[in-house]
C-alpha atoms as a PDB file:
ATOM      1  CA  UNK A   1       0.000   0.000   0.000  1.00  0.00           C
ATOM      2  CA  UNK A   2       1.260   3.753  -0.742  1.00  0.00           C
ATOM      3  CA  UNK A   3       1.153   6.430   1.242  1.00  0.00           C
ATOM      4  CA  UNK A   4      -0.032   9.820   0.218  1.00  0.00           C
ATOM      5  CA  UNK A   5       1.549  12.805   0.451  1.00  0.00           C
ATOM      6  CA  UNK A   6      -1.384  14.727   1.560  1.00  0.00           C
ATOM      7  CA  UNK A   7      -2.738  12.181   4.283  1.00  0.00           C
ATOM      8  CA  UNK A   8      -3.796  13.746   7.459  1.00  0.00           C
ATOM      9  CA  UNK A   9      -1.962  11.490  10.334  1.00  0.00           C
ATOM     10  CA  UNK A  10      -4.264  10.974  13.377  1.00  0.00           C
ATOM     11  CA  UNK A  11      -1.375  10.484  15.975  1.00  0.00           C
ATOM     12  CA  UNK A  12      -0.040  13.725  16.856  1.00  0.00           C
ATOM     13  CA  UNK A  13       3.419  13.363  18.261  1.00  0.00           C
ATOM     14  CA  UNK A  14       4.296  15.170  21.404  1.00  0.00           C
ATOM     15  CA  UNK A  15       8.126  17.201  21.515  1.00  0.00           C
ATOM     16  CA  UNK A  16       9.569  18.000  24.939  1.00  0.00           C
ATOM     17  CA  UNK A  17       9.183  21.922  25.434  1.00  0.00           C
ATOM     18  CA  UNK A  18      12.430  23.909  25.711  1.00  0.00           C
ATOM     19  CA  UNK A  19      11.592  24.599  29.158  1.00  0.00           C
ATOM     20  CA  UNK A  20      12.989  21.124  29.812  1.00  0.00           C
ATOM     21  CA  UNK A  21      16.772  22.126  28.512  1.00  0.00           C
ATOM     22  CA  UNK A  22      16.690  24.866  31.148  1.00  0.00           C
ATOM     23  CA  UNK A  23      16.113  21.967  33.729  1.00  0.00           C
ATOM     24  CA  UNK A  24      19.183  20.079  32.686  1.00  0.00           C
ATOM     25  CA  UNK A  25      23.092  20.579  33.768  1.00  0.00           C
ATOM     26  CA  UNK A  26      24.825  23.027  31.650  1.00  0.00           C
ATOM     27  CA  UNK A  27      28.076  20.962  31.294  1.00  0.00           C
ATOM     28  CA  UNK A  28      29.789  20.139  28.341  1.00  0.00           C
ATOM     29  CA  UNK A  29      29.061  16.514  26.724  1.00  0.00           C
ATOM     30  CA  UNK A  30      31.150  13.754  25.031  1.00  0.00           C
ATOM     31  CA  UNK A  31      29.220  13.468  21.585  1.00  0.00           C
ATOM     32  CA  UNK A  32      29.960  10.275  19.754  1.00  0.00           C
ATOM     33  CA  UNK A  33      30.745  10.149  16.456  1.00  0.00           C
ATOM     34  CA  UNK A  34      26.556   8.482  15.871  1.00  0.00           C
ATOM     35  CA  UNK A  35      25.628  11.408  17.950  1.00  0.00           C
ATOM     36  CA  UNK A  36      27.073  13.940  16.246  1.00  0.00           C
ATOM     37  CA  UNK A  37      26.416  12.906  12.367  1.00  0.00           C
ATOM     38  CA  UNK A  38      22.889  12.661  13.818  1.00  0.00           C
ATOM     39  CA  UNK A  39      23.329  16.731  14.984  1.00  0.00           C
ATOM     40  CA  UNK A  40      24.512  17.540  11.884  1.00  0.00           C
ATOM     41  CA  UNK A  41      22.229  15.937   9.929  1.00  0.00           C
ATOM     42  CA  UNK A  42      19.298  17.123  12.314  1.00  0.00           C
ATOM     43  CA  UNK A  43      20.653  20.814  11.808  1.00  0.00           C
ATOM     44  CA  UNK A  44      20.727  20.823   8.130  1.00  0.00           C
ATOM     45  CA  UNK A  45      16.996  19.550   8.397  1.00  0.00           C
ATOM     46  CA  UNK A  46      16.281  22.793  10.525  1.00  0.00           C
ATOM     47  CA  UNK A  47      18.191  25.280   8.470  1.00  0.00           C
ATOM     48  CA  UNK A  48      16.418  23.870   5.071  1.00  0.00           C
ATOM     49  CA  UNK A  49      13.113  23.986   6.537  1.00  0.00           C
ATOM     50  CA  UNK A  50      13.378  27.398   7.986  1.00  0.00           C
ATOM     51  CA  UNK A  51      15.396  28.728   5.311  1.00  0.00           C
ATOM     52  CA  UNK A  52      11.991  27.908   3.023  1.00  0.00           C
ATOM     53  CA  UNK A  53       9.986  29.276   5.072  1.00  0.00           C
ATOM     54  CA  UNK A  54      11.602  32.538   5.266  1.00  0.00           C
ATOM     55  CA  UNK A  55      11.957  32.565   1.799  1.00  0.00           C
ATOM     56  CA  UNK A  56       8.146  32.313   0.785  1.00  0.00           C
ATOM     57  CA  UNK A  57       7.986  35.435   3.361  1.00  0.00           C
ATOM     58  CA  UNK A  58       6.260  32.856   5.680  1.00  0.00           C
ATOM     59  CA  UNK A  59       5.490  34.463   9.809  1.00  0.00           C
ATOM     60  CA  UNK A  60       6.918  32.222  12.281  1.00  0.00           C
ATOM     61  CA  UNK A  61       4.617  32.812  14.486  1.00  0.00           C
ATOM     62  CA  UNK A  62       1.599  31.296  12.573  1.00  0.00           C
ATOM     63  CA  UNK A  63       1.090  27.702  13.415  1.00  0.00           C
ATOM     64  CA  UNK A  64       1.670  25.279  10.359  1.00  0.00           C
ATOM     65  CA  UNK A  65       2.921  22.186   9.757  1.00  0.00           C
ATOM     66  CA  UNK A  66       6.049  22.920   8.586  1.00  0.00           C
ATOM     67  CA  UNK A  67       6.736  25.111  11.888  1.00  0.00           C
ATOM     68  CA  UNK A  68       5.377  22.127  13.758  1.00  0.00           C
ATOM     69  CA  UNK A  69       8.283  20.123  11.723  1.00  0.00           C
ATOM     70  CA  UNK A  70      10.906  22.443  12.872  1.00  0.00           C
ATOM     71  CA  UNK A  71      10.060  21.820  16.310  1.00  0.00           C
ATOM     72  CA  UNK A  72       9.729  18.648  16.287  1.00  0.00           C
ATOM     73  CA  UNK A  73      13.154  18.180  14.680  1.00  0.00           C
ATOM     74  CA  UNK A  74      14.521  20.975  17.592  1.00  0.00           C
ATOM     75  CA  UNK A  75      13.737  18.642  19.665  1.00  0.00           C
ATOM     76  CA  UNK A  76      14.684  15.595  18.659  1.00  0.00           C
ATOM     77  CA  UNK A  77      18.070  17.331  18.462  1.00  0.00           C
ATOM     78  CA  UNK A  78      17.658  18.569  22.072  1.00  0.00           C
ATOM     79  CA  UNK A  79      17.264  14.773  22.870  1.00  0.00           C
ATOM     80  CA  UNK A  80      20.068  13.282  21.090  1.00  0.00           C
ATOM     81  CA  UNK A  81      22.300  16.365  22.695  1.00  0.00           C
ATOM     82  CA  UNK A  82      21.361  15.124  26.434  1.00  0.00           C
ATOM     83  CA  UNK A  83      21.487  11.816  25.853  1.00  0.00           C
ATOM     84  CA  UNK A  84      25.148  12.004  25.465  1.00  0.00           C
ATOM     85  CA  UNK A  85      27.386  11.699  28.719  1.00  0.00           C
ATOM     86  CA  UNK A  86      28.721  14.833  30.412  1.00  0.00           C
ATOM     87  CA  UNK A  87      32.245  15.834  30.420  1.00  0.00           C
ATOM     88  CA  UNK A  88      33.093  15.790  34.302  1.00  0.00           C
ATOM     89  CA  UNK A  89      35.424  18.910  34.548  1.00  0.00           C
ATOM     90  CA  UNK A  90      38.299  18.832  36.811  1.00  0.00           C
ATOM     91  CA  UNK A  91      36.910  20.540  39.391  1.00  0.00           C
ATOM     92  CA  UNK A  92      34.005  18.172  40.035  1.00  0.00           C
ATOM     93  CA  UNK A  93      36.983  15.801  40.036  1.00  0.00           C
ATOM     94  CA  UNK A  94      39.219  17.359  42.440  1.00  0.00           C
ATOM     95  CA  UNK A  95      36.109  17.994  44.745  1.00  0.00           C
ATOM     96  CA  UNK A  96      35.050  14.147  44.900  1.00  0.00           C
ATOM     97  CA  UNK A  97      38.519  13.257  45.956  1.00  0.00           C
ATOM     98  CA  UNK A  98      38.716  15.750  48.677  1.00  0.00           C
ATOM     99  CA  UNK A  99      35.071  15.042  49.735  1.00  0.00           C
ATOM    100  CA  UNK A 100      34.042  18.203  49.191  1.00  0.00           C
ATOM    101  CA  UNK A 101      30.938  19.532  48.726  1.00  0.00           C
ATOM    102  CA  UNK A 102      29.899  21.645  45.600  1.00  0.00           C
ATOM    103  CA  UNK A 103      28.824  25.110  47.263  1.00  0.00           C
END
C-alpha cells in the first residue's frame, strides 16, 4: 500500500518543550561520532526547513505544519544532545577526591 503525500496522520506526536533544557546541567558533553552525524544531519533539516519558510515570506509565528516540523526536529536534536554523557570537569573531580561539597 502507498502512502499519500497529503494524508492527514491521526497520531499527533508530542516534543519536549524547551523549558525542559533549562532543567538540565549546563556541562559540556562527550558526543559520539553516531551522535554527532545525527546533529549535523538534524541541523541541516532545521536550516532547510526554515530557510523555506523565510523565503516564501512565511510568519513564524503562525502555526503550520512545517513550523510544527521544525520543532519537532529541535527537539529531537535537544534529545540526542542530552542523551550524550557529560564531560566531568576537573573541578568536580578534584572535589570528589577531597570530599568536598559543591557550594
Amino acid at each position: 500500500m502507498a502512502a499519500s503525500l497529503t494524508s492527514d496522520f491521526a497520531v499527533p506526536i508530542a516534543a519536549p518543550v524547551a523549558e525542559n533544557a533549562q532543567i538540565r546541567s549546563q556541562r559540556r558533553r562527550r558526543i559520539t561520532p553516531e551522535a554527532g552525524h545525527a546533529l549535523v544531519i538534524l541541523g541541516h533539516a532545521i536550516e532547510y526547513l526554515t530557510d523555506e519558510m523565510v523565503h516564501r515570506g512565511q510568519d513564524v509565528s503562525c502555526s503550520s505544519g512545517e513550523l510544527d516540523a521544525v520543532q519537532l526536529l529541535m527537539a529531537l536534536n535537544r534529545a540526542v544532545y542530552y542523551e550524550c554523557p557529560e564531560v566531568v570537569t576537573m573541578g568536580a573531580r578534584l572535589r570528589s577526591m577531597l570530599h568536598l561539597r559543591a557550594a
